[in-house]
Protein backbone atom coordinates (compact mmCIF):
# COMPACT_ATOMS: atom_id res chain seq x y z
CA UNK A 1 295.01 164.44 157.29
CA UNK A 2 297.19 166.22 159.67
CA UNK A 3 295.68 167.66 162.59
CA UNK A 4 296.04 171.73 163.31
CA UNK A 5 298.60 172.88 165.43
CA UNK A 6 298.15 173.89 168.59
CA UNK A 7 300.02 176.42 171.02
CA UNK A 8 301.26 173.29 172.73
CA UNK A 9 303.26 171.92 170.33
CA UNK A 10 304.69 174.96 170.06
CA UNK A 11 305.68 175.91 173.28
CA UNK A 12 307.00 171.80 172.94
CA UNK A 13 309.15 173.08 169.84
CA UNK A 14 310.45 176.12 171.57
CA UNK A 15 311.12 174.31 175.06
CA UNK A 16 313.39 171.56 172.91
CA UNK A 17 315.07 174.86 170.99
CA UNK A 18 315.72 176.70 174.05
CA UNK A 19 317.11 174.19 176.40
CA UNK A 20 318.72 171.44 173.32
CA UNK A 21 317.67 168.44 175.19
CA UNK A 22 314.62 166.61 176.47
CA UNK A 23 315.12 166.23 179.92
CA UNK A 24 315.95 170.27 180.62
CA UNK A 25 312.93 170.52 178.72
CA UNK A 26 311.02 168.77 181.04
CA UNK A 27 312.38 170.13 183.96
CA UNK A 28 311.60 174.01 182.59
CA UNK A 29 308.13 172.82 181.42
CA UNK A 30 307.20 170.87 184.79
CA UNK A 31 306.27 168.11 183.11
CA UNK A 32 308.60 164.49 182.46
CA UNK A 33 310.66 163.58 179.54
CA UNK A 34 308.30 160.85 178.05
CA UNK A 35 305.90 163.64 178.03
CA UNK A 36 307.79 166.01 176.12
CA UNK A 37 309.50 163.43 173.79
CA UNK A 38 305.84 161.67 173.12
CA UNK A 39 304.61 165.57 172.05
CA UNK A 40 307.72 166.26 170.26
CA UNK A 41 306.73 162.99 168.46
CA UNK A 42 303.66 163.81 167.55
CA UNK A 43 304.41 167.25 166.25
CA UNK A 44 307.24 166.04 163.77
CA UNK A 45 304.54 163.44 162.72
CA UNK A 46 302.42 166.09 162.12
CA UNK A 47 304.79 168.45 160.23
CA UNK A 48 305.75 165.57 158.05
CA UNK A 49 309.02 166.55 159.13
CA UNK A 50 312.23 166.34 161.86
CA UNK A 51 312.89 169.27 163.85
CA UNK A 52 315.40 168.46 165.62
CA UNK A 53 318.85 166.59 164.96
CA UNK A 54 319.03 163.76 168.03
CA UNK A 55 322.87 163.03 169.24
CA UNK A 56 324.16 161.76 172.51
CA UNK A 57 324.86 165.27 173.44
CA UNK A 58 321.06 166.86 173.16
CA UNK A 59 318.78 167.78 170.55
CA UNK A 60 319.89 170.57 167.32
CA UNK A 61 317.89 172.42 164.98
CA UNK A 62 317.40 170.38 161.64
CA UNK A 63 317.18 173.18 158.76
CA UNK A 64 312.92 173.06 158.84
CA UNK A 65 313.46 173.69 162.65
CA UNK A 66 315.44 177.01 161.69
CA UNK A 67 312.66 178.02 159.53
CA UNK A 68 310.15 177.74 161.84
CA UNK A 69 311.77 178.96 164.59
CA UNK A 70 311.54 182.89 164.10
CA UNK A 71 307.34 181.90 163.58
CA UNK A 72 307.22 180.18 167.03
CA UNK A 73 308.85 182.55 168.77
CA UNK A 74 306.70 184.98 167.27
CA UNK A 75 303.97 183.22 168.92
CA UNK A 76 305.43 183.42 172.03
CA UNK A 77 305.33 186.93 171.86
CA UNK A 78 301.96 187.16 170.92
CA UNK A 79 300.64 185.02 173.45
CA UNK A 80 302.99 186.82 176.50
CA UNK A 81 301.08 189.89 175.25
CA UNK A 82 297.77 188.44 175.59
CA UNK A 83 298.73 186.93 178.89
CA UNK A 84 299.91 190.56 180.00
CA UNK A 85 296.82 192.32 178.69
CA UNK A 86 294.23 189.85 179.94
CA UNK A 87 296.36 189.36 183.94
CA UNK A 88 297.76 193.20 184.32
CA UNK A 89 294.37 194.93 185.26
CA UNK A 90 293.31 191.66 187.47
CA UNK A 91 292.91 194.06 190.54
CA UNK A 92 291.65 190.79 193.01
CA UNK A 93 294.25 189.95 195.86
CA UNK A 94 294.05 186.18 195.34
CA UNK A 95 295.61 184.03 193.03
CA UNK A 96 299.14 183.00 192.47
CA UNK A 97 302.20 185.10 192.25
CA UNK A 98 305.94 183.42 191.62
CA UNK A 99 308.77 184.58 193.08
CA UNK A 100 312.10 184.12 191.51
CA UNK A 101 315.33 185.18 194.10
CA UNK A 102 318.83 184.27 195.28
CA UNK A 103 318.82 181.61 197.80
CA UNK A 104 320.99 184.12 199.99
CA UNK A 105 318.14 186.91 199.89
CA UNK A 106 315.88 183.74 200.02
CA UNK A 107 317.20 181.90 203.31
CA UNK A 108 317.81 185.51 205.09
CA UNK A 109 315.66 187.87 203.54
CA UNK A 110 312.94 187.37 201.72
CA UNK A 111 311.10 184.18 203.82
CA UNK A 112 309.82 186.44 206.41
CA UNK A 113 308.75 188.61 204.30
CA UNK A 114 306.23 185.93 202.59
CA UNK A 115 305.27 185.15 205.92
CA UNK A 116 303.74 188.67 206.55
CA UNK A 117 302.78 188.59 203.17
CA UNK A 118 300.60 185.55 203.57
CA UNK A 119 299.19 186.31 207.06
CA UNK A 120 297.95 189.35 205.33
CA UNK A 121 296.42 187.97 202.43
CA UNK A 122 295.51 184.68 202.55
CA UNK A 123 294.07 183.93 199.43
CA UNK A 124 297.34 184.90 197.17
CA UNK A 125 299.64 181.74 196.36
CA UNK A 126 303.05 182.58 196.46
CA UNK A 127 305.43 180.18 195.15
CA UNK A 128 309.87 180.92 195.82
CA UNK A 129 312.34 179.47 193.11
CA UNK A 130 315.72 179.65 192.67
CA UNK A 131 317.03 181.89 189.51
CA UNK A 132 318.70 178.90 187.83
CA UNK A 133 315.24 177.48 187.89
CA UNK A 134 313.28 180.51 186.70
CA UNK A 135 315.33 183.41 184.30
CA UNK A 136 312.83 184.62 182.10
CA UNK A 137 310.56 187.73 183.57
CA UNK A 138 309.59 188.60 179.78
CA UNK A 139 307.98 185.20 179.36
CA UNK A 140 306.29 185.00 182.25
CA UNK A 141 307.91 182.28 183.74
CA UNK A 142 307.71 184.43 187.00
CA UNK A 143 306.06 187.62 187.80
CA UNK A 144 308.56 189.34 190.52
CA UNK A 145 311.69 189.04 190.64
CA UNK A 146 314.56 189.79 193.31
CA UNK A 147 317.51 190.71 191.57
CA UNK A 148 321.50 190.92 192.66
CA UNK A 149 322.88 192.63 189.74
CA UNK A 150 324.40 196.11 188.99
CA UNK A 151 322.62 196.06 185.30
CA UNK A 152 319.16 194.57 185.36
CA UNK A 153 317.85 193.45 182.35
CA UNK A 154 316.34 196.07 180.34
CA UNK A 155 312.18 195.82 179.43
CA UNK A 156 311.75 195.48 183.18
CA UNK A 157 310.61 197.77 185.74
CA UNK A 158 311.41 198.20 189.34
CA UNK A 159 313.71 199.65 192.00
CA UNK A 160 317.23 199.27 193.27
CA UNK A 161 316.38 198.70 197.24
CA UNK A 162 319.48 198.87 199.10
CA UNK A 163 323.47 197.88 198.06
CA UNK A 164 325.07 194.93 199.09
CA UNK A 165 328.56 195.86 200.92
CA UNK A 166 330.77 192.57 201.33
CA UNK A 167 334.19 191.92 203.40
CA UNK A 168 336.45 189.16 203.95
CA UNK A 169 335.26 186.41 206.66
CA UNK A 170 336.89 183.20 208.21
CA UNK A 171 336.87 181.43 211.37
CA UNK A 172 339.84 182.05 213.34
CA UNK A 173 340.94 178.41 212.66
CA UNK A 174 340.65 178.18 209.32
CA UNK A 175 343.58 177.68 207.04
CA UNK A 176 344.75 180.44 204.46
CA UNK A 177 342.71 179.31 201.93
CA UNK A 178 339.79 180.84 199.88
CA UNK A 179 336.44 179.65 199.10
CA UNK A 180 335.14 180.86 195.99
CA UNK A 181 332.42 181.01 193.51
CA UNK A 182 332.10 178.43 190.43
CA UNK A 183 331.62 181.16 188.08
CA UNK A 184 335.12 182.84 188.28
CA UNK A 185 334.12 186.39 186.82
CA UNK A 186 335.49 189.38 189.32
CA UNK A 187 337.70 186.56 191.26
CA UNK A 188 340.42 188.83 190.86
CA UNK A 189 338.62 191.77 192.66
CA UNK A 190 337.86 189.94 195.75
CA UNK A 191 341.05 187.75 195.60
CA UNK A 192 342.83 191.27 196.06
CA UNK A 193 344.72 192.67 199.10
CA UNK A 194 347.27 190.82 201.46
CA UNK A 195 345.48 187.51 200.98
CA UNK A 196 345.55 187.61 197.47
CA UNK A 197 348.44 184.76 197.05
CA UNK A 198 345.99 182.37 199.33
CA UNK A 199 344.86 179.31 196.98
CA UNK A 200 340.72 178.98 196.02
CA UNK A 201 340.83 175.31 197.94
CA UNK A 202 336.75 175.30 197.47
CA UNK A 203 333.95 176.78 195.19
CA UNK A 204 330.35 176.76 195.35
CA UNK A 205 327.79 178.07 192.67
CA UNK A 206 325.60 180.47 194.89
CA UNK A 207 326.82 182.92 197.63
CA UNK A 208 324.75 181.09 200.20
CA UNK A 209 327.45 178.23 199.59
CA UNK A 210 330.51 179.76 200.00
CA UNK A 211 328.92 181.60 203.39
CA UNK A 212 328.27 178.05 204.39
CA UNK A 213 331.69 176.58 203.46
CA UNK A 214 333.48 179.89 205.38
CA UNK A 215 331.16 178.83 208.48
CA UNK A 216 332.36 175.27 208.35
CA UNK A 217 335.68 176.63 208.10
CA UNK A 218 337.10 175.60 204.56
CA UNK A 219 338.94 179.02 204.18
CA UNK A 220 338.02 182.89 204.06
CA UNK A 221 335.27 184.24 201.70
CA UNK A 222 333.86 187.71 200.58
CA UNK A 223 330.76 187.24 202.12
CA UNK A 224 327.73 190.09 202.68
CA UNK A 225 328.32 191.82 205.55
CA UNK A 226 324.67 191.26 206.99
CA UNK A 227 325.87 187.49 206.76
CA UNK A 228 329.28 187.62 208.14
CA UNK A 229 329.06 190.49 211.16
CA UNK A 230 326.01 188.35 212.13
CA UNK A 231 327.94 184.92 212.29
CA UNK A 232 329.48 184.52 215.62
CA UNK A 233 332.10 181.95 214.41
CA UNK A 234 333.55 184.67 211.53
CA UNK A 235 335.79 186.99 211.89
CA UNK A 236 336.45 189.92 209.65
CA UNK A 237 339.61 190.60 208.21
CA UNK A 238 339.18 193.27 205.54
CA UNK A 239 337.11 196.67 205.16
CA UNK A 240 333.71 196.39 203.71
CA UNK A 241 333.07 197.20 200.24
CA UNK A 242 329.88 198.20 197.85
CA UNK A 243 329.71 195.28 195.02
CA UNK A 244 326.43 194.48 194.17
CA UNK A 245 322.70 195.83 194.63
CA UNK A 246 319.69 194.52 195.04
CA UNK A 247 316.87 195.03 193.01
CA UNK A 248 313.03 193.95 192.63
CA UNK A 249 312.04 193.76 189.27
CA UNK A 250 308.70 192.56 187.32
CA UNK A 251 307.23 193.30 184.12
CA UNK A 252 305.58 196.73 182.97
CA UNK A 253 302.69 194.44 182.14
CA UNK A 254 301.69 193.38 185.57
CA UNK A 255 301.87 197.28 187.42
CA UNK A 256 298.12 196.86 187.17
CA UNK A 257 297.72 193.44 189.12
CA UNK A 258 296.58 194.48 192.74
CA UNK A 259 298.38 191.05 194.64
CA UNK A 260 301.86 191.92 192.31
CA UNK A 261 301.51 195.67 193.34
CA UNK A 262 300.57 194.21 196.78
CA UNK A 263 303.72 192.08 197.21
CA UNK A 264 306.02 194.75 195.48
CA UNK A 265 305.21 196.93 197.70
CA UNK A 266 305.49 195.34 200.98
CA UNK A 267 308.95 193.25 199.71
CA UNK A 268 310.46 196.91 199.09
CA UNK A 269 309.41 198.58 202.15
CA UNK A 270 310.74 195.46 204.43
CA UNK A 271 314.05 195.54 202.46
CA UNK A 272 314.71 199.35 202.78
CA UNK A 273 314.32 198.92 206.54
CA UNK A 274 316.92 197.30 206.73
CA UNK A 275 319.64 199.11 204.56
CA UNK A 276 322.07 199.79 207.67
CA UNK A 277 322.68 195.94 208.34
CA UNK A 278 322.79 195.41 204.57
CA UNK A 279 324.85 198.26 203.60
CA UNK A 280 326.88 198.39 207.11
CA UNK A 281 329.80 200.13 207.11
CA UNK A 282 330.99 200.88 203.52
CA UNK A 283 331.32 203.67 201.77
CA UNK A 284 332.46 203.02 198.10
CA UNK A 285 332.21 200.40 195.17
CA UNK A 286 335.36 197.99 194.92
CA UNK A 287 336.97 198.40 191.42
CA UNK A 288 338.44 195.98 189.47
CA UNK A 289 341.96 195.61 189.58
């Protein structure tokens, strides 16, 4: 007799869906990929049925896993809304809180912030990751989010804290050369002006990279100005430009838990400070060419 089904295998089922392999599975579910193809085992065992297609390149739906797809996520759903109703009037300042942010608002930013946050309440746990680590606010896979983004996802709630004005930095030594981004959107918008026929020589997939790479001296970047006026070895060669904001973000959900509200408050206060290093000396939002 088959056993019942619990929210485990689900989530399981849906981690396999989402990610179409075991080991990003694993890695989103913290747990290892024996784990989550022993469960994954178990549950097709149990269904009397595969779920999933298995190829060298990952793991696709079979047609039983399309039909019960739309049910699992619809348990997904209902649990996030029990999680929300059961955490968002918790009004104690302990317990955890994650964090997800840029590692450039993360390295500059947002540390000492924690720091103050932690002296003053001790008995909140407050864990940083990375956005490629942690994407999903509406699932709860973190409950605050720092945001660099001119659209923010819509469902959340929050506040745009200051703009992020950029310019174009090298050392003095480096050669006419850029150093880009691996995602390639907008390159022609900071590619333009009188360096525009420089080559991308190097790319890096996070804008504390290429700030890096521009301090080693691998070529010129568009780098936040907070960054680049502050780097003694950079020089600027361009006017500064609006391109991005920041914003702080969590779900409607949690406006009732007193160490989110706590946090929130104190991370947006800390960050508006500062808005005359962040947004220096610019004045308008670069277009597209």
């Amino acid at each position: 007799m088959a056993r019942r089904l619990g929210w485990d295998d689900v989530r399981v089922f849906l981690a396999v869906a989402t990610h179409g392999s075991l080991p990003r599975a694993a890695e989103a579910m913290g747990v290892s990929d024996a784990t989550v193809s022993r469960r994954l085992g178990a549950l097709e065992a149990n269904v009397g049925g595969r779920l999933f297609d298995r190829s060298s390149t990952g793991h696709a739906l079979t047609a039983l896993g399309e039909r019960v797809l739309p049910m699992a996520e619809n348990m997904a759903r209902e649990m996030d809304a029990f999680a929300m109703a059961t955490q968002g009037a918790d009004g104690r300042l302990e317990g955890p809180i994650v964090v997800t942010c840029p590692p450039t608002l993360m390295h500059t930013l947002v540390f000492p912030i924690v720091a103050e946050f932690s002296l003053a309440y001790p008995n909140v746990q407050l864990e940083l990751r990375e956005p490629a680590a942690v994407e999903r606010l509406d699932r709860r896979v973190a409950d605050v989010a720092f945001r660099v983004t001119n659209h923010p996802a819509a469902g959340l709630v929050g506040r745009r804290l200051v703009r992020l004005a950029y310019a174009t930095y090298r050392r003095p030594e480096a050669p006419d050369a850029w150093v880009g981004w691996t995602e390639r959107r907008g390159e022609a918008a900071w590619r333009a002006g009188p360096h525009a026929h420089w080559p991308v020589t190097h790319r890096s997939s996070s804008s504390w990279g290429v700030f890096l790479a521009a301090r080693a001296g691998l070529g010129a970047a568009r780098i936040e100005c907070y960054l680049g006026d502050e780097a003694p070895e950079l020089e600027r060669i361009d006017g500064a430009f609006f391109e991005r904001q920041v914003w702080l973000l969590h779900h409607a959900g949690l406006r009732g838990t007193a160490r989110v509200r706590a946090f929130v408050e104190l991370a947006a206060k800390r960050v508006v400070a500062q808005r005359p290093r962040i947004e220096a000396d610019a004045t308008a939002f670069r277009r597209e060419p």
